[in-house]
Protein backbone atom coordinates (compact mmCIF):
# COMPACT_ATOMS: atom_id res chain seq x y z
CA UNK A 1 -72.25 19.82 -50.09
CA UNK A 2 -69.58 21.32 -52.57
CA UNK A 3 -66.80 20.47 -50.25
CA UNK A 4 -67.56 17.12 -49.94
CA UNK A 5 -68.16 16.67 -53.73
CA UNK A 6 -64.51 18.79 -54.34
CA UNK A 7 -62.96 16.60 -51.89
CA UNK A 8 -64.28 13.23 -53.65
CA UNK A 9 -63.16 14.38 -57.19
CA UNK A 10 -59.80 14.67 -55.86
CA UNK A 11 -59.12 11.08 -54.18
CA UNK A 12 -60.76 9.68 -57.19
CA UNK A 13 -58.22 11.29 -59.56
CA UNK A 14 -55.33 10.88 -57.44
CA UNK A 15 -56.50 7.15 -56.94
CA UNK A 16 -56.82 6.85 -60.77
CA UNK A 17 -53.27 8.62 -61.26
CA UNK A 18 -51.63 5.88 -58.79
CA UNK A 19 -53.45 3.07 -60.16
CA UNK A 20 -52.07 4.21 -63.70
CA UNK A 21 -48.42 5.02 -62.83
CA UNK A 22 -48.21 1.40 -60.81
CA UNK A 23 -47.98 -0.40 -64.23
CA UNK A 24 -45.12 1.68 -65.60
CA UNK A 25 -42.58 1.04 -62.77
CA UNK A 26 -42.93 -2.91 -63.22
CA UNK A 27 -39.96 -4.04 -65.45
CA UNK A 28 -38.20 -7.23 -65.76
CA UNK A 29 -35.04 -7.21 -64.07
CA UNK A 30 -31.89 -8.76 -65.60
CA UNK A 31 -30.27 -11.62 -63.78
CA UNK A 32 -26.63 -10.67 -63.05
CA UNK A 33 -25.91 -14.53 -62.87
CA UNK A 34 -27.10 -15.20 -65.88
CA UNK A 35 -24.31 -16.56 -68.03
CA UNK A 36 -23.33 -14.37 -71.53
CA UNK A 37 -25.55 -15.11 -74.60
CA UNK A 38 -22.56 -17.54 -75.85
CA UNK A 39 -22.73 -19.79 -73.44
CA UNK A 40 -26.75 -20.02 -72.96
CA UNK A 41 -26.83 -20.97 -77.01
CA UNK A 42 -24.21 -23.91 -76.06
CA UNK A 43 -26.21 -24.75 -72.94
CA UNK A 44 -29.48 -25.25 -75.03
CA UNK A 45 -28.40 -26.98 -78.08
CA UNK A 46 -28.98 -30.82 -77.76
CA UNK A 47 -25.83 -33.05 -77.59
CA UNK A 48 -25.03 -36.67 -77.89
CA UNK A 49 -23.18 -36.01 -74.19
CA UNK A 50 -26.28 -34.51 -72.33
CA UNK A 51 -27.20 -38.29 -71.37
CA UNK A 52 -23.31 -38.65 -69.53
CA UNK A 53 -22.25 -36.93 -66.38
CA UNK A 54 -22.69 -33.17 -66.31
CA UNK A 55 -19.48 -31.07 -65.24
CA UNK A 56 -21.66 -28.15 -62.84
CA UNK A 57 -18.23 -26.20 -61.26
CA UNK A 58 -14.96 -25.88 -60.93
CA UNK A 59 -13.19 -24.38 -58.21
CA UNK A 60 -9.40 -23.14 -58.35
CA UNK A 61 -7.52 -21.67 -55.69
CA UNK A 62 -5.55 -18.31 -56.62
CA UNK A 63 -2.45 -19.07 -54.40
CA UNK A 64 0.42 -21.51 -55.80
CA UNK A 65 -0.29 -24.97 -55.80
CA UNK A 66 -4.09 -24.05 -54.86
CA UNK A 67 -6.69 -26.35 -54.43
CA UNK A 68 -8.35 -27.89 -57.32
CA UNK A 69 -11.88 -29.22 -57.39
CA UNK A 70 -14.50 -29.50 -59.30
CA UNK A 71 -18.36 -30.79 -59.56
CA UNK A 72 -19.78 -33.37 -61.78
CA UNK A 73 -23.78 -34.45 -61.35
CA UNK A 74 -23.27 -32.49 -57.67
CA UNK A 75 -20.34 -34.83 -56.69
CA UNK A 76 -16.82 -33.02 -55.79
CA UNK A 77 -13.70 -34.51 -56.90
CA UNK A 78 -10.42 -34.00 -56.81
CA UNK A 79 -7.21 -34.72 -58.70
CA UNK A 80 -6.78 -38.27 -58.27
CA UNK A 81 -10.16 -39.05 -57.45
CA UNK A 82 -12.51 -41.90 -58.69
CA UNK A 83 -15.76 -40.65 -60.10
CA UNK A 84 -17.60 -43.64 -61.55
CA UNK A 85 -15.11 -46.06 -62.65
CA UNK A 86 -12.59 -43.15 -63.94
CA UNK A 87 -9.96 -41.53 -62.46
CA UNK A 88 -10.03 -37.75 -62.01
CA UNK A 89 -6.58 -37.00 -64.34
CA UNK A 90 -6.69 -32.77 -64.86
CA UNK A 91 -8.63 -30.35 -63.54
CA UNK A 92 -8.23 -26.98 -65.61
CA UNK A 93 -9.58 -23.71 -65.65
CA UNK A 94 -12.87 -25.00 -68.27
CA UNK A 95 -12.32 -28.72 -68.35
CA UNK A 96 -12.07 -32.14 -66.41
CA UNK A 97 -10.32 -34.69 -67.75
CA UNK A 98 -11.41 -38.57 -66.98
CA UNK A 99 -9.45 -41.25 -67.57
CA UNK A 100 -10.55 -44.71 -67.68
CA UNK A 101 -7.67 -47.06 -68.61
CA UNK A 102 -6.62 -45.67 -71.92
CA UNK A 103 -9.70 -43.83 -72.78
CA UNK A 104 -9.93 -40.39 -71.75
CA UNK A 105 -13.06 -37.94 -72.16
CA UNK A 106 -13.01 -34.60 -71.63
CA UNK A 107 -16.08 -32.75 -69.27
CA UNK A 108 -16.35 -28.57 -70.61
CA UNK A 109 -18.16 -25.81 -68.78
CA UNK A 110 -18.03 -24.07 -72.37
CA UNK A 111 -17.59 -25.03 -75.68
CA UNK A 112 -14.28 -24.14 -77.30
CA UNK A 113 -15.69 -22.09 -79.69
CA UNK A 114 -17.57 -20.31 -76.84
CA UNK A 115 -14.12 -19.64 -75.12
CA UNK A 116 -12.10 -18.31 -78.42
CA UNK A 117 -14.97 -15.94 -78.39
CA UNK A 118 -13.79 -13.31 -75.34
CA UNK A 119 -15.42 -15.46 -72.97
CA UNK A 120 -13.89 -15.98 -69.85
CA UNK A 121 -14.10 -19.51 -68.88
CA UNK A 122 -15.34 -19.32 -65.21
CA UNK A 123 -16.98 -21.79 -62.52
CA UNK A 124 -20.92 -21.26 -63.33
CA UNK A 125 -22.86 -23.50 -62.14
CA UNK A 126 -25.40 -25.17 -63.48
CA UNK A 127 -23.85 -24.65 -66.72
CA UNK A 128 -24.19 -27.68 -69.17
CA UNK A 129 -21.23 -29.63 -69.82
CA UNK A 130 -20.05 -30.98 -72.79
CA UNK A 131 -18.30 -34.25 -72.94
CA UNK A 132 -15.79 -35.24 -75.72
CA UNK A 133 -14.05 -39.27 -76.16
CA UNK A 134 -10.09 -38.70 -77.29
């Protein structure tokens, strides 16, 4: 009866050792999408724009005179386009410009403070706009 008792001690403790060593490989992985802390602070603080239309992406070709688009509340537009009453005037690398008659207002990925700070102002989407009336 030794043997079997031997054998019994030793799946228990190896059981035991697994059980315990399961707990210290579980980590929270980092999204690699997630956008730098500079932007996240921007895309939680409340704004007076959150209630108008939410610029999500925008899309530049590399090659000269590449294509230009971009996505506001998950419609694409172009240069020239009508989104809601407006006309689509300028699509740049962080902004969309509407124009509406003589008023303009201006759709950000990023905040211009955001952007002065290092960060590259790329297409991410999902990232809250913010609008601003010239």
């Amino acid at each position: 009866m030794k043997p079997t008792n031997t054998v019994t001690r030793r799946v228990l403790v190896a059981g035991l050792a697994w059980l315990l060593c399961g707990g210290a490989a579980a980590q929270a992985l980092q999204d690699p999408t997630r956008p730098p802390a500079g932007a996240m602070a921007v895309a939680s603080a409340p704004s007076a724009a959150a209630s108008g239309p939410q610029l999500q992406t925008i899309l530049i070709g590399r090659g000269p005179g590449g294509r230009h688009l971009a996505v506001i509340d998950g419609e694409t537009v172009r240069p020239g386009d009508t989104f809601r009453g407006a006309r689509v005037a300028r699509i740049a690398e962080n902004e969309v410009e509407l124009a509406n008659g003589r008023e303009r207002r201006v759709l950000r990925l990023y905040a211009p403070e955001a952007a002065k700070g290092g960060m590259t102002p790329v297409a991410r989407p999902g990232a809250l706009a913010q609008a601003t009336t010239r």
